[in-house]
PDB file of N, CA and C in Angstrom:
ATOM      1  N   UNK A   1       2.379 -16.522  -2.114  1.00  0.00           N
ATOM      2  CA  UNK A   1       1.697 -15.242  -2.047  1.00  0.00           C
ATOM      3  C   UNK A   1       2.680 -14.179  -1.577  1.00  0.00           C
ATOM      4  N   UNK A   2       2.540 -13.048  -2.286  1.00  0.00           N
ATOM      5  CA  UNK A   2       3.435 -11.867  -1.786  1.00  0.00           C
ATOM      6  C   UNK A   2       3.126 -10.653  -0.208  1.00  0.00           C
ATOM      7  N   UNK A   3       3.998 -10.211   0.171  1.00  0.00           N
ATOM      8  CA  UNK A   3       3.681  -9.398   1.210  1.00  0.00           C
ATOM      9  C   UNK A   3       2.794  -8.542   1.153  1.00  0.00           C
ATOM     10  N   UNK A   4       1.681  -8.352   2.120  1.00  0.00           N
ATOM     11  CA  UNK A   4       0.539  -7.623   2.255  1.00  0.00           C
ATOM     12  C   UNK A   4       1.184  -6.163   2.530  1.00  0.00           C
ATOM     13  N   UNK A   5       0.654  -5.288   1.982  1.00  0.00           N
ATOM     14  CA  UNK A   5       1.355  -3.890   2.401  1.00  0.00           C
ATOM     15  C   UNK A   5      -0.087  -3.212   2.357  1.00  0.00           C
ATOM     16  N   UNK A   6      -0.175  -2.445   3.691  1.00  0.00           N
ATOM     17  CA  UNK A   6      -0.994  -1.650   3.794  1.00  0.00           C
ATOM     18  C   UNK A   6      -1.215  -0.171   3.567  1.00  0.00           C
ATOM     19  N   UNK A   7      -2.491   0.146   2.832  1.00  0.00           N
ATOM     20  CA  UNK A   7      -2.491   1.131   2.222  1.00  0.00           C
ATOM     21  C   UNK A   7      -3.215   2.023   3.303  1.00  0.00           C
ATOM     22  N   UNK A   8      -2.185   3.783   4.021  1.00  0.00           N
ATOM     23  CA  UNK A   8      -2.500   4.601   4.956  1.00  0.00           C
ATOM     24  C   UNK A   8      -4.382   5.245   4.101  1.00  0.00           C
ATOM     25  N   UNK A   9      -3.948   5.478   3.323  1.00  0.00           N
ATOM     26  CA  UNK A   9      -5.094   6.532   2.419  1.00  0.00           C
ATOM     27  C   UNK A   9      -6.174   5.992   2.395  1.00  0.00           C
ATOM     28  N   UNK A  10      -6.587   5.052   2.264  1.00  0.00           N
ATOM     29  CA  UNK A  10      -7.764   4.338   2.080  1.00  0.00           C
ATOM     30  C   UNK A  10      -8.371   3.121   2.813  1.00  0.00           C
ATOM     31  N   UNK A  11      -6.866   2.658   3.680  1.00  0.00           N
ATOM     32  CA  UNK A  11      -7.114   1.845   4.561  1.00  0.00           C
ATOM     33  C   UNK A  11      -7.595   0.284   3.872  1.00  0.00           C
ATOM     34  N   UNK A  12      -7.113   0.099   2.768  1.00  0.00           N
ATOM     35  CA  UNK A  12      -7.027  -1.244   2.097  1.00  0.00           C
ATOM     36  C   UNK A  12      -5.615  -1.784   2.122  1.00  0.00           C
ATOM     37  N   UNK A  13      -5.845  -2.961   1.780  1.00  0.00           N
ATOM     38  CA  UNK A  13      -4.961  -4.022   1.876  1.00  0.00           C
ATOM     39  C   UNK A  13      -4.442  -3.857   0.420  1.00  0.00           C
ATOM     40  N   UNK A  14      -2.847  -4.559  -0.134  1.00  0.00           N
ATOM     41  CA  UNK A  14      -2.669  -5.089  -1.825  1.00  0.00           C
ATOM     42  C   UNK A  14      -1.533  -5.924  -1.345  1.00  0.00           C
ATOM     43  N   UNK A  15      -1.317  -6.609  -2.080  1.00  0.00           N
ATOM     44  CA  UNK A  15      -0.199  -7.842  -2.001  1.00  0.00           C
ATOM     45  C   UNK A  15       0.318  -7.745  -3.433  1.00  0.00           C
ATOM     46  N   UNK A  16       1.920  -7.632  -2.741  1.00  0.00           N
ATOM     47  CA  UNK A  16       3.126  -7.500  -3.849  1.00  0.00           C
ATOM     48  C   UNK A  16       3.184  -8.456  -4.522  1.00  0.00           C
ATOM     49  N   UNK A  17       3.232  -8.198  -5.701  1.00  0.00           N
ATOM     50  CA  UNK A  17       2.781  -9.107  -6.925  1.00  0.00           C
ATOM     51  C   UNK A  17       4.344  -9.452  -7.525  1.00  0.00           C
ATOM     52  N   UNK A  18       4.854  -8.212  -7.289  1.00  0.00           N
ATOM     53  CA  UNK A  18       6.492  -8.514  -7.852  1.00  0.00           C
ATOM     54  C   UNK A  18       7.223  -7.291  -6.868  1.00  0.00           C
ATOM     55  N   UNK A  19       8.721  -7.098  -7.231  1.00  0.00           N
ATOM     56  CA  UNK A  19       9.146  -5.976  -6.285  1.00  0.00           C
ATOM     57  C   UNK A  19       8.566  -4.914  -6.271  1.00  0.00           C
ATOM     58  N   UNK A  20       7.762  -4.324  -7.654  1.00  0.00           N
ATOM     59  CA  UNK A  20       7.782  -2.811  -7.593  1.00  0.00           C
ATOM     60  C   UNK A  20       5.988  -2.904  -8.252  1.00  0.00           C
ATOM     61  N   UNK A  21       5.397  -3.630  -7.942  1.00  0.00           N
ATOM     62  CA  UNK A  21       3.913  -3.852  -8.032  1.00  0.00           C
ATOM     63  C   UNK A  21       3.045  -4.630  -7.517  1.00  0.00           C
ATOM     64  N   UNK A  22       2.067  -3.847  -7.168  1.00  0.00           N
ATOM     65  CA  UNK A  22       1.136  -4.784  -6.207  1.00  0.00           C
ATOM     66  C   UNK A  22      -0.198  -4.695  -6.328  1.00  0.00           C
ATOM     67  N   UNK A  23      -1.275  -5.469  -6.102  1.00  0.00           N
ATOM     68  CA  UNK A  23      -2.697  -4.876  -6.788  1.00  0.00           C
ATOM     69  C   UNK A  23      -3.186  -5.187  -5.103  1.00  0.00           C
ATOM     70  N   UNK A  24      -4.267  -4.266  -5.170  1.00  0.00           N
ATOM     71  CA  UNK A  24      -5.419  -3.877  -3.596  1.00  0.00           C
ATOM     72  C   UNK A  24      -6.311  -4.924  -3.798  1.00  0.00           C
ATOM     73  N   UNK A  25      -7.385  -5.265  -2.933  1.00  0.00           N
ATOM     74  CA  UNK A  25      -8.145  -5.999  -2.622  1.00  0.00           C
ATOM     75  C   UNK A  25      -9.524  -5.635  -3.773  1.00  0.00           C
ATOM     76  N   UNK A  26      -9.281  -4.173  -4.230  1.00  0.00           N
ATOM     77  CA  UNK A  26     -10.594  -3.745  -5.447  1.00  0.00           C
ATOM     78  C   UNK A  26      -9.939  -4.377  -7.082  1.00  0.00           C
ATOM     79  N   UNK A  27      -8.931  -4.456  -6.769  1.00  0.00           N
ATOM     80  CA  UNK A  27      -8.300  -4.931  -8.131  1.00  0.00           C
ATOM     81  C   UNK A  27      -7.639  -3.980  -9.094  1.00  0.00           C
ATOM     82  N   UNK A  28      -7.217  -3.129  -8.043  1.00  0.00           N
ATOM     83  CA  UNK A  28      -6.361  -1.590  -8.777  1.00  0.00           C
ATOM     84  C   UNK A  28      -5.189  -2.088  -8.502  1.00  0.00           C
ATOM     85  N   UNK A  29      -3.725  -1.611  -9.420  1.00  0.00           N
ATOM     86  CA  UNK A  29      -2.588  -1.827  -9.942  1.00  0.00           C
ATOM     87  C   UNK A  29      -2.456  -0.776  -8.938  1.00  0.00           C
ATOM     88  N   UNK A  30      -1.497  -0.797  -8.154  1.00  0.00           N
ATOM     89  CA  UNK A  30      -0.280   0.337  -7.350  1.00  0.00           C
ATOM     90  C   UNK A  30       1.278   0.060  -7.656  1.00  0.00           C
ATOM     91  N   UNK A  31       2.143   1.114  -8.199  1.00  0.00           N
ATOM     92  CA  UNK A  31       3.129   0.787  -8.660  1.00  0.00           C
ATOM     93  C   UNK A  31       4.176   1.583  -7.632  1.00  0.00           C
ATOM     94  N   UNK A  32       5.197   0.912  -7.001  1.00  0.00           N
ATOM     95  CA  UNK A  32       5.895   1.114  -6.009  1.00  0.00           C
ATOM     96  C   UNK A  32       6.470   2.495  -6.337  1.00  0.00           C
ATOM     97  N   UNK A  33       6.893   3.421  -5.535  1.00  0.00           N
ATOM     98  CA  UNK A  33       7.284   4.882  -5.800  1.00  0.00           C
ATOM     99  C   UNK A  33       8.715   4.907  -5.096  1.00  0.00           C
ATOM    100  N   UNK A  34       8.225   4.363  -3.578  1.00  0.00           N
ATOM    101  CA  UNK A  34       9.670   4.279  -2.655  1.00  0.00           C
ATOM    102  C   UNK A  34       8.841   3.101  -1.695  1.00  0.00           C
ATOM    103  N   UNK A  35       9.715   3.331  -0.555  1.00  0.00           N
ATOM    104  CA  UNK A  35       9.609   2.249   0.233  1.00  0.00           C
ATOM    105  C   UNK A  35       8.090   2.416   0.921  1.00  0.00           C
ATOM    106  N   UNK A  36       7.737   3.554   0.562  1.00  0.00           N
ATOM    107  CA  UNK A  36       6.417   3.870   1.666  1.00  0.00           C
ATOM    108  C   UNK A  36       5.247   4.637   0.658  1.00  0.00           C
ATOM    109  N   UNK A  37       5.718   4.756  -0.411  1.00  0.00           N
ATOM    110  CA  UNK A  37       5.035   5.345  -0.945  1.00  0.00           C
ATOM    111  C   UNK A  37       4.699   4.780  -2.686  1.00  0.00           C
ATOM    112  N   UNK A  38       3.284   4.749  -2.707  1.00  0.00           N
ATOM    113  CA  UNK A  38       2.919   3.974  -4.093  1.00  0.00           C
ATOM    114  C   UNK A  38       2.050   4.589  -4.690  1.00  0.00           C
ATOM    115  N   UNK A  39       1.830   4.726  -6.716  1.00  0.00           N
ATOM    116  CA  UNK A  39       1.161   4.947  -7.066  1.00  0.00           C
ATOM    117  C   UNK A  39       0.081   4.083  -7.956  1.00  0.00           C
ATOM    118  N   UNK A  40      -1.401   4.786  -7.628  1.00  0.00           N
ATOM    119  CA  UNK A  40      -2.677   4.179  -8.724  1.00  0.00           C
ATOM    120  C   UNK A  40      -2.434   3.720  -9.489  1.00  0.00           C
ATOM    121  N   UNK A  41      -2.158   2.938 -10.308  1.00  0.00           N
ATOM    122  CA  UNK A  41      -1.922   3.161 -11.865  1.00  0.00           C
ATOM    123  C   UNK A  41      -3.508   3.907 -12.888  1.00  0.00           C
ATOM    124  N   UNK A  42      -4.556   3.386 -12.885  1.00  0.00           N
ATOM    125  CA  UNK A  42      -5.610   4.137 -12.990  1.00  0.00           C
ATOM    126  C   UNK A  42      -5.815   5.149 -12.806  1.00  0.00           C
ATOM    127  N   UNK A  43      -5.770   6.068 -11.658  1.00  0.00           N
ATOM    128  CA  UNK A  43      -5.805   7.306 -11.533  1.00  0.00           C
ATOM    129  C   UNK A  43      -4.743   8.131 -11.330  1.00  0.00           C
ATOM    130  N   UNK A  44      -3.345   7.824 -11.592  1.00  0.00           N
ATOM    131  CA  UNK A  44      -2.231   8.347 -10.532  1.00  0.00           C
ATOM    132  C   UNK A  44      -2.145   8.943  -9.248  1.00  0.00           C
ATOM    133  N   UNK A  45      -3.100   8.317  -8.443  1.00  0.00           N
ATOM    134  CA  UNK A  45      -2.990   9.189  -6.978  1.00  0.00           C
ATOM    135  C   UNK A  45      -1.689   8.545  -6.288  1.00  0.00           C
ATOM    136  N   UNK A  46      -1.348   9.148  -5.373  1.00  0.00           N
ATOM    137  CA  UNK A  46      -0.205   8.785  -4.877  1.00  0.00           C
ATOM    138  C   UNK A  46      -0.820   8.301  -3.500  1.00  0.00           C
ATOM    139  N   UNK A  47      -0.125   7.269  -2.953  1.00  0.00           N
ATOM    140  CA  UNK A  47      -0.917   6.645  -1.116  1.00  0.00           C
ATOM    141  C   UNK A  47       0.462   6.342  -0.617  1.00  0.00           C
ATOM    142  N   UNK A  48       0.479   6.704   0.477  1.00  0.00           N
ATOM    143  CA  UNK A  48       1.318   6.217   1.771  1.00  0.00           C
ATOM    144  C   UNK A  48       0.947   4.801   1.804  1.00  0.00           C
ATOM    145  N   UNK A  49       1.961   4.162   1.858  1.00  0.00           N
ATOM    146  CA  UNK A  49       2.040   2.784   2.290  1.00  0.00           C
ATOM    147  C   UNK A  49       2.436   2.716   3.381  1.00  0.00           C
ATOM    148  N   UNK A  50       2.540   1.150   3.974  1.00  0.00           N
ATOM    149  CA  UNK A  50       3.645   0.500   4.679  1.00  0.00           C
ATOM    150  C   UNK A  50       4.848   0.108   4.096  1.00  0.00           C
ATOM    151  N   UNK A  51       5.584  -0.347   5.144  1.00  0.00           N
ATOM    152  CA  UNK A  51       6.872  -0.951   4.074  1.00  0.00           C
ATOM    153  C   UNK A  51       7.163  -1.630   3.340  1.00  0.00           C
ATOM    154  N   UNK A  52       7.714  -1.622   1.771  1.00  0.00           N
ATOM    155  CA  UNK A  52       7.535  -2.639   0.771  1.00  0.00           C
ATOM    156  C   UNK A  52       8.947  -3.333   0.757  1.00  0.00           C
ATOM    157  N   UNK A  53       9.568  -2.712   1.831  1.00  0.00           N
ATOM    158  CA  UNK A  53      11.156  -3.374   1.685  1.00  0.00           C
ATOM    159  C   UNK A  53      12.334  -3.447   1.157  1.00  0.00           C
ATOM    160  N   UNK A  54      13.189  -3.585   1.249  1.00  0.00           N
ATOM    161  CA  UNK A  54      14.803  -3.387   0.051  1.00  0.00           C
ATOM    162  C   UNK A  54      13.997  -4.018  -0.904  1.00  0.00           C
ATOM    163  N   UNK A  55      14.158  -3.739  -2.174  1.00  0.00           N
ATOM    164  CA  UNK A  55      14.417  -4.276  -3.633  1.00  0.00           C
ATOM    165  C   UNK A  55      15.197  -5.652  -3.401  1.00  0.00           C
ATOM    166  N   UNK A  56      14.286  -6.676  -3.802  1.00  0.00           N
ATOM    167  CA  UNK A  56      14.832  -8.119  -4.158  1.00  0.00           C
ATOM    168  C   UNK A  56      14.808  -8.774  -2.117  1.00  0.00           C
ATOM    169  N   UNK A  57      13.936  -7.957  -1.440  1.00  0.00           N
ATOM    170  CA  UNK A  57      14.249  -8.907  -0.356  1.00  0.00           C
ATOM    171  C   UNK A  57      12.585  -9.927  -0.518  1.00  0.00           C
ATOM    172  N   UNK A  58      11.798  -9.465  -1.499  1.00  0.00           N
ATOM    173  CA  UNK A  58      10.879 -11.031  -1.543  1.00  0.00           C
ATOM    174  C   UNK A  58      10.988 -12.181  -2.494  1.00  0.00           C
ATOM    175  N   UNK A  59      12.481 -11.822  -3.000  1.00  0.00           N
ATOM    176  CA  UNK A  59      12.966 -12.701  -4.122  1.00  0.00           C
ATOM    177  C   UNK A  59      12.981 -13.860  -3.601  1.00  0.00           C
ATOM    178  N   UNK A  60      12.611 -15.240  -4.347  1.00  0.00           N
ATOM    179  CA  UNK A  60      12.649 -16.461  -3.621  1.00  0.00           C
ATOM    180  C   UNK A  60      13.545 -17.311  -4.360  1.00  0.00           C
TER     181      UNK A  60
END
């Protein structure tokens, strides 16, 4: 399972699915922007995250 990153805006949970995508607990696509910041894919809103980390540090 991938790292839980928490979403400031809405106060939901999504788990990184790969480096630069992660889906929420409703089953919406968020596509990594920067380290803190992700977008909807559905609606393009933009949300403050938590930290999603260097690129390739949940590589296994």
């Amino acid at each position: 399972m991938g790292r839980m990153i928490m979403d400031y805006d809405d106060g939901d949970f999504a788990v990184d699915v790969t480096g630069n995508m992660a889906v929420d607990s409703e089953g919406n696509w968020m596509m990594r922007i920067s380290d803190n910041m992700a977008m909807e894919m559905d609606s393009g809103e933009l949300h403050c995250t938590s930290s999603w980390g260097q690129d390739g540090e949940n590589d296994d």
